[in-house]
Protein backbone atom coordinates (compact mmCIF):
# COMPACT_ATOMS: atom_id res chain seq x y z
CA UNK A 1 69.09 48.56 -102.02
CA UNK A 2 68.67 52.10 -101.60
CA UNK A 3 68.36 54.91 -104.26
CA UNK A 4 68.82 59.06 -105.07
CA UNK A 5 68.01 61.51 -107.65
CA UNK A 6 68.18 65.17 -107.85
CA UNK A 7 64.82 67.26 -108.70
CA UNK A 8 66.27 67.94 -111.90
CA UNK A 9 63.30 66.22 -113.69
CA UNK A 10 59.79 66.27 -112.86
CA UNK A 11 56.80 64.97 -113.90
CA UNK A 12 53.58 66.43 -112.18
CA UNK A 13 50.55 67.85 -113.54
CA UNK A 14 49.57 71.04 -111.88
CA UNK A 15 45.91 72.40 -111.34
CA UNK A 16 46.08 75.47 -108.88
CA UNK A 17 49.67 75.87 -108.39
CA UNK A 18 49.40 78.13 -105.00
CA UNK A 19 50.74 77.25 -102.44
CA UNK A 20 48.81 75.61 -99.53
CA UNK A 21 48.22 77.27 -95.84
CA UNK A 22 51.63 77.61 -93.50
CA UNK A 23 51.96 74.71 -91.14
CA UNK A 24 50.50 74.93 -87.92
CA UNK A 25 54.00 75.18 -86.13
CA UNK A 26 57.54 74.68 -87.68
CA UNK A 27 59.74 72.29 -87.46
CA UNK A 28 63.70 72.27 -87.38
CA UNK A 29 64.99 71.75 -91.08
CA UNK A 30 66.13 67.33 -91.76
CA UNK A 31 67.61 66.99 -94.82
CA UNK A 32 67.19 64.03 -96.78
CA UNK A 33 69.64 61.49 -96.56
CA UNK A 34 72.02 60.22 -99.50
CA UNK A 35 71.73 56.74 -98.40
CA UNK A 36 68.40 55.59 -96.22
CA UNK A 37 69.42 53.04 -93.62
CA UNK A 38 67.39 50.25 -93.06
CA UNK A 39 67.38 49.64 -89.06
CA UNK A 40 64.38 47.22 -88.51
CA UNK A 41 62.48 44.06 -90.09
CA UNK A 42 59.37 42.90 -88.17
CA UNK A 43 57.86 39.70 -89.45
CA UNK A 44 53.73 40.18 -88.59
CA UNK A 45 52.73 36.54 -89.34
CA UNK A 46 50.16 37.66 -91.93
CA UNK A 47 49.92 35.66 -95.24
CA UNK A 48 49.72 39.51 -96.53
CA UNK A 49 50.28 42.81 -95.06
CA UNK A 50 47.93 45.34 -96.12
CA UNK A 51 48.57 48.53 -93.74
CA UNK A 52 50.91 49.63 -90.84
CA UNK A 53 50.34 52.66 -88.22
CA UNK A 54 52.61 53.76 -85.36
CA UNK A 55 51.73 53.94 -81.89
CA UNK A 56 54.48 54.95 -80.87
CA UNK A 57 58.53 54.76 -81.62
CA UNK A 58 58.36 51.21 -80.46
CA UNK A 59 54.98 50.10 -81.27
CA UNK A 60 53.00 49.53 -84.32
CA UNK A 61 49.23 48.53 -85.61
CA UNK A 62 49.33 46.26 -88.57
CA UNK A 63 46.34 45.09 -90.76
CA UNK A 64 46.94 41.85 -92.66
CA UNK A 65 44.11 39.68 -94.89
CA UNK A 66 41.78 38.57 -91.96
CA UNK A 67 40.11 39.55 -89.06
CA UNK A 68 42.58 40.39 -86.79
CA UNK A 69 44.39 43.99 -86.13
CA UNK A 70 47.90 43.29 -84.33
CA UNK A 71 49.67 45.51 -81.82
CA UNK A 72 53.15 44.42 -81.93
CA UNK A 73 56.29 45.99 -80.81
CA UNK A 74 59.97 46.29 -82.93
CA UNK A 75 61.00 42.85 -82.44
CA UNK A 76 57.26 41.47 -83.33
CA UNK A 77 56.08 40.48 -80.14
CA UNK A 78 52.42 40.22 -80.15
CA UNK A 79 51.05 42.93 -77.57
CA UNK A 80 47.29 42.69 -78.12
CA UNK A 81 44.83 41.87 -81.20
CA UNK A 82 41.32 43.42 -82.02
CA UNK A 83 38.90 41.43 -83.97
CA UNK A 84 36.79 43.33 -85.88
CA UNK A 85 33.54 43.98 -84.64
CA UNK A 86 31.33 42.37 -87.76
CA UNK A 87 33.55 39.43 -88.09
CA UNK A 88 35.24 40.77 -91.45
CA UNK A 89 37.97 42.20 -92.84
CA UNK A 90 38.85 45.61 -91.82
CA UNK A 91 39.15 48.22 -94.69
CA UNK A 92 41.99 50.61 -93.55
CA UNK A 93 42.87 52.10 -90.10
CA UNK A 94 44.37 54.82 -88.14
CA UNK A 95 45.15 56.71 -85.12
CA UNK A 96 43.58 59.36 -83.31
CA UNK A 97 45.78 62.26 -81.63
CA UNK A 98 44.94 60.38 -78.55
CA UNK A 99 46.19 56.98 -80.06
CA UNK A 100 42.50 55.19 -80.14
CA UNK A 101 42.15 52.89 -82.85
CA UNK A 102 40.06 53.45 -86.15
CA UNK A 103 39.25 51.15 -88.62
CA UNK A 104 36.81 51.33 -91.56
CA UNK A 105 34.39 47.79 -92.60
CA UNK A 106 33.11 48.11 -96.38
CA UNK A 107 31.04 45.27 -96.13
CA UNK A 108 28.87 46.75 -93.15
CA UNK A 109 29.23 49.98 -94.36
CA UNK A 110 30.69 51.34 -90.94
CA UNK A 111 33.80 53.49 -89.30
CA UNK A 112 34.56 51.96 -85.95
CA UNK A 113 36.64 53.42 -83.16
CA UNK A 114 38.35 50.99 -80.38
CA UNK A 115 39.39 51.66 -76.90
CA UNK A 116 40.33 49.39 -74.15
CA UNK A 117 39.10 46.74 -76.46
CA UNK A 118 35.80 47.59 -76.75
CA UNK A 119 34.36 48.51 -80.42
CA UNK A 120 32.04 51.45 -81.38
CA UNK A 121 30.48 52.04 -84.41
CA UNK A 122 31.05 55.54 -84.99
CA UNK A 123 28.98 56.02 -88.29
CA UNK A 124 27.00 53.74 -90.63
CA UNK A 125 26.71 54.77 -94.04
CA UNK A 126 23.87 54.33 -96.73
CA UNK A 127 24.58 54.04 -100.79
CA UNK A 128 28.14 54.34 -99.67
CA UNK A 129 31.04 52.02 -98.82
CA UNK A 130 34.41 53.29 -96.50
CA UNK A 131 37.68 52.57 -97.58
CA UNK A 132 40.84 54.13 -96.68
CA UNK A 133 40.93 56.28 -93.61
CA UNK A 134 43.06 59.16 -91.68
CA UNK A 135 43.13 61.16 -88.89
CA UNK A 136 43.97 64.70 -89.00
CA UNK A 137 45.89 66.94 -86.42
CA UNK A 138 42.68 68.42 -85.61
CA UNK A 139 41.84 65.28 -84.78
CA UNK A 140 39.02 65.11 -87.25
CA UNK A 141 38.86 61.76 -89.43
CA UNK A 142 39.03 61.82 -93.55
CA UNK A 143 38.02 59.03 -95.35
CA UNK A 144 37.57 57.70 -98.64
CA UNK A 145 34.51 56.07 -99.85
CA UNK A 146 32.84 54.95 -103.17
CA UNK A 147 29.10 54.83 -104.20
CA UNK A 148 27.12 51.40 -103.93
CA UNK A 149 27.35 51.36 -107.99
CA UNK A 150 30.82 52.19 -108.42
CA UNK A 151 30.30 54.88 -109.84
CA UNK A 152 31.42 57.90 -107.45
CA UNK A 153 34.13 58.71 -105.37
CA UNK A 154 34.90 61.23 -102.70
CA UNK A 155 36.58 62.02 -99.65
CA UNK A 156 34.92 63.30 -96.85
CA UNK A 157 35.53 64.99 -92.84
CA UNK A 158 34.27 63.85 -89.91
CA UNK A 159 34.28 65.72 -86.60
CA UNK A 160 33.29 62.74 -84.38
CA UNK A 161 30.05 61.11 -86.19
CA UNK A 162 29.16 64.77 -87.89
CA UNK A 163 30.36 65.07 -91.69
CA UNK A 164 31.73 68.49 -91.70
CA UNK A 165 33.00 68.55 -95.16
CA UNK A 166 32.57 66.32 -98.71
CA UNK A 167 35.21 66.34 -101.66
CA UNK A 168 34.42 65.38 -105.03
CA UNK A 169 34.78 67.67 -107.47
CA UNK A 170 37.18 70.38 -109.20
CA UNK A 171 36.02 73.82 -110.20
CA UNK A 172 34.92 72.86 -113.35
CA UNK A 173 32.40 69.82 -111.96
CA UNK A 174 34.68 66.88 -112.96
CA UNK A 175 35.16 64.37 -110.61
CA UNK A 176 38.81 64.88 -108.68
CA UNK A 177 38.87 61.02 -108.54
CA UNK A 178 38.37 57.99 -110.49
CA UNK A 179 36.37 54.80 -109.64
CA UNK A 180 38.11 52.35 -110.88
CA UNK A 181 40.31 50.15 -107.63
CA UNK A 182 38.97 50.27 -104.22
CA UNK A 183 42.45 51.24 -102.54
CA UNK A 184 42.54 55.19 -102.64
CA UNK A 185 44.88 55.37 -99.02
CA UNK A 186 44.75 59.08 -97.99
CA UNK A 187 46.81 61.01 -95.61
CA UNK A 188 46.79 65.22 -94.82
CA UNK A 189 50.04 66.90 -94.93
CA UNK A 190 51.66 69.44 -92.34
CA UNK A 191 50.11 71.81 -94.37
CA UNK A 192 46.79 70.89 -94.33
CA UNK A 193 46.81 69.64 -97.92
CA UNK A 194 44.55 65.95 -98.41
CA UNK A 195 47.01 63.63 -100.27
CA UNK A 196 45.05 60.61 -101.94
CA UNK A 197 46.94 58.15 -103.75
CA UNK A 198 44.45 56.90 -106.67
CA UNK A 199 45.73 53.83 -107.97
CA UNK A 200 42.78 53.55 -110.45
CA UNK A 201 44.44 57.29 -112.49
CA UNK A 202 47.74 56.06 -111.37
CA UNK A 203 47.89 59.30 -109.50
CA UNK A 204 48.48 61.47 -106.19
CA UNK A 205 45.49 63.98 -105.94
CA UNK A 206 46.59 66.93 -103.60
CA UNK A 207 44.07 69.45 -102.63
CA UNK A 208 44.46 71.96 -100.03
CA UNK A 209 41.99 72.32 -96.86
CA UNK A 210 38.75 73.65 -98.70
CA UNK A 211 39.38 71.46 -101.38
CA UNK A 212 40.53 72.78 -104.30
CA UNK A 213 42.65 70.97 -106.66
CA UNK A 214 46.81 71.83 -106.16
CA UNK A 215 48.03 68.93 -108.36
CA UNK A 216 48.95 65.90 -109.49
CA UNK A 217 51.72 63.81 -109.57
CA UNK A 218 51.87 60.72 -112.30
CA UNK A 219 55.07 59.69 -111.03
CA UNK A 220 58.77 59.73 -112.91
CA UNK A 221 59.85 58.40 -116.19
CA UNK A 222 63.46 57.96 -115.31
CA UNK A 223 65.26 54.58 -115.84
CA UNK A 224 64.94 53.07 -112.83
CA UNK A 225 60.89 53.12 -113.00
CA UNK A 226 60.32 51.25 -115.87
CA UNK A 227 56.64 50.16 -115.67
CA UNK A 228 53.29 52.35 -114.76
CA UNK A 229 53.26 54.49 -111.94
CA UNK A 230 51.11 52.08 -109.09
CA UNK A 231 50.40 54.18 -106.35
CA UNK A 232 49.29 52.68 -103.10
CA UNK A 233 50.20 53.48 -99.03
CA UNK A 234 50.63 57.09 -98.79
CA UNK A 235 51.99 59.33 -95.97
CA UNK A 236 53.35 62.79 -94.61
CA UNK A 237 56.28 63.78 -92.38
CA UNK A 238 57.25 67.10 -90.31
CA UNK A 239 59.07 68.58 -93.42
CA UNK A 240 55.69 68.11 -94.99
CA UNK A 241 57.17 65.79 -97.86
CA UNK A 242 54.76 63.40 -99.45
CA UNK A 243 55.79 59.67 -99.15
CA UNK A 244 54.16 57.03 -101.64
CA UNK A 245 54.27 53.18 -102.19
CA UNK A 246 54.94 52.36 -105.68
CA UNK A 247 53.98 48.55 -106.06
CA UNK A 248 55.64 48.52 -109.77
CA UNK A 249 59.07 48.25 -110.63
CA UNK A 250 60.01 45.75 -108.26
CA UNK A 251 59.24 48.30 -105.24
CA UNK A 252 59.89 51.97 -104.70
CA UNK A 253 58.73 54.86 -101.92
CA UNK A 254 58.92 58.20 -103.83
CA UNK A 255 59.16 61.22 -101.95
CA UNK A 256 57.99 64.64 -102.90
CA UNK A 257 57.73 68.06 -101.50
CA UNK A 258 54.75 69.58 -100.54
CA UNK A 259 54.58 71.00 -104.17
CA UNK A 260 54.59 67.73 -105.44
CA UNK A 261 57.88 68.13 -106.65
CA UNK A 262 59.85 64.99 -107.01
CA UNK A 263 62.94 65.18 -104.40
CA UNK A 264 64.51 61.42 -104.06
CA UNK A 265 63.36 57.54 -103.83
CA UNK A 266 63.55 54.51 -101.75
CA UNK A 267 64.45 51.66 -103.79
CA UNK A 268 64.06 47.72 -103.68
CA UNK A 269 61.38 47.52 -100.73
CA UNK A 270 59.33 44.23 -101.59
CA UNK A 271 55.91 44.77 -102.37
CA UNK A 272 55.09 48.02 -100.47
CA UNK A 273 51.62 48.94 -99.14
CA UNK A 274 51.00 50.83 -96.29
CA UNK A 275 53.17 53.43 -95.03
CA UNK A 276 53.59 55.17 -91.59
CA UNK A 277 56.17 57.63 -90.11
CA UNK A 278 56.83 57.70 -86.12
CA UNK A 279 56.85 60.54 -84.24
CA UNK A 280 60.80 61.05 -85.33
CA UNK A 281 60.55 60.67 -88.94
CA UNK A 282 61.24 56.99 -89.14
CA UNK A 283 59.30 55.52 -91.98
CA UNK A 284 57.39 52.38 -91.30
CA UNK A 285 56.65 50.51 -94.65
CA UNK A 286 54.13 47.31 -94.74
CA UNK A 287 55.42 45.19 -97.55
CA UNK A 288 52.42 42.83 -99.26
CA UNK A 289 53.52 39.87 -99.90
CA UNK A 290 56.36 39.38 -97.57
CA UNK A 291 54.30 40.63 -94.99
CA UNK A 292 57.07 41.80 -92.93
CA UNK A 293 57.22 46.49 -91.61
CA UNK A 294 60.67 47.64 -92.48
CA UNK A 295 61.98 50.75 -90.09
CA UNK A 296 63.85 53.17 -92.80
CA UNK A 297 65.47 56.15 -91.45
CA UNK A 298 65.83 58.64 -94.25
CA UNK A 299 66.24 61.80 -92.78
């Protein structure tokens, strides 16, 4: 079920190979392990599972195609459900440092923050639409959004309601990210370094905290990935490696360093969307169409 390679081949594209800002603090070194072990299978009751984010070690948000956003815990007891605010589907969501709820709506053009079950519209946008969504460990929120005419695409900071920062744009005025697909999921590393994964250039974008363009990774030509790299869920860990859903070749999670080197895979996961990893490194992956979280331990 499981897979691992060696680094001996990789397949990035580099822009500004430095290397990004030291973490914040360290952690102790986890090595990877030969064999990930698969310790949980929660069934959400979704027709499709879209997105997964830990609460804690024992609980987890899940976002499925309706309405609803589910608290359950490991053995998929419902703990509470949020109904979105504008009565539609919620675009992405995440946690704040202090574990509030935030979810984006593209069709009313809003970012919404929930506690104790009430809903606040944080921001309302104009001639642009939210779509994938993090929080940082400054506890700022990134989020990706694309123009009214499809057009444009950026990422951009909020501290609270204030934007504090736009992306959209290398150093030579070309646009760091395509248009095409609506799901650009977005998560910063340890190091500060804003991952996108951009299904529509069958990419990872990486640029470090001002901005600037580190690299790219188009994912690996090796024999086990035998159709087009299909980026989707992306996420970080405490060793600052790069997780990603590959929705191709039957289901993959590649993992990378922070260079966006290509370090080892998880294999045969059905569907994979969303990704999360708990507070211990566990990695929480929302399969689509099963619409079941598998717990993979694989450090």
């Amino acid at each position: 079920m499981f897979g691992f390679m060696s680094s001996l081949s990789i397949n990035t594209e580099h822009g500004d190979t430095m290397k990004s800002a030291e973490a914040v603090s360290s952690s102790p070194v986890k090595p990877l392990l030969d064999e990930p072990l698969l310790t949980v299978i929660i069934d959400t009751g979704y027709g499709e599972l879209y997105s997964v984010s830990c609460l804690s070690e024992k609980e987890i948000w899940t976002r499925g195609n309706n309405k609803i956003i589910k608290l359950l815990n490991l053995q998929g007891k419902l703990l509470t459900s949020i109904k979105s605010k504008s009565g539609n589907w919620p675009g992405d969501m995440a946690l704040t440092r202090d574990g509030h709820l935030v979810y984006t709506d593209y069709d009313d053009k809003t970012i919404n923050l929930v506690k104790n079950q009430n809903i606040q519209t944080l921001i309302t946008l104009q001639r642009w639409g939210p779509l994938n969504i993090c929080c940082t460990s400054s506890d700022d929120i990134l989020v990706t959004m694309i123009s009214d005419d499809y057009q444009q695409y950026k990422v951009v900071r909020y501290f609270g309601s204030t934007e504090t920062q736009t992306i959209q744009f290398d150093d030579q005025g070309r646009s760091l990210y395509t248009s095409r697909h609506l799901d650009k999921y977005i998560s910063e590393n340890r190091n500060l370094d804003i991952c996108v994964a951009d299904r529509g250039a069958k990419a990872i974008v990486v640029v470090n905290q001002s901005g600037k363009l580190r690299f790219r990774y188009t994912g690996q030509r090796f024999r086990v990935f035998t159709k087009s790299f299909d980026p989707r869920g992306i996420t970080t860990d405490s060793q600052s490696h790069i997780l990603i859903a590959d929705f191709s070749n039957n289901g993959s999670i590649h993992i990378l360093d922070q260079d966006g080197q290509f370090l080892s895979y998880i294999h045969n996961v059905s569907g994979p969307f969303g990704l999360c990893v708990d507070i211990n490194d566990n990695l929480f992956v929302a399969e689509c169409v099963t619409a079941k979280v598998k717990k993979i331990q694989y450090l």
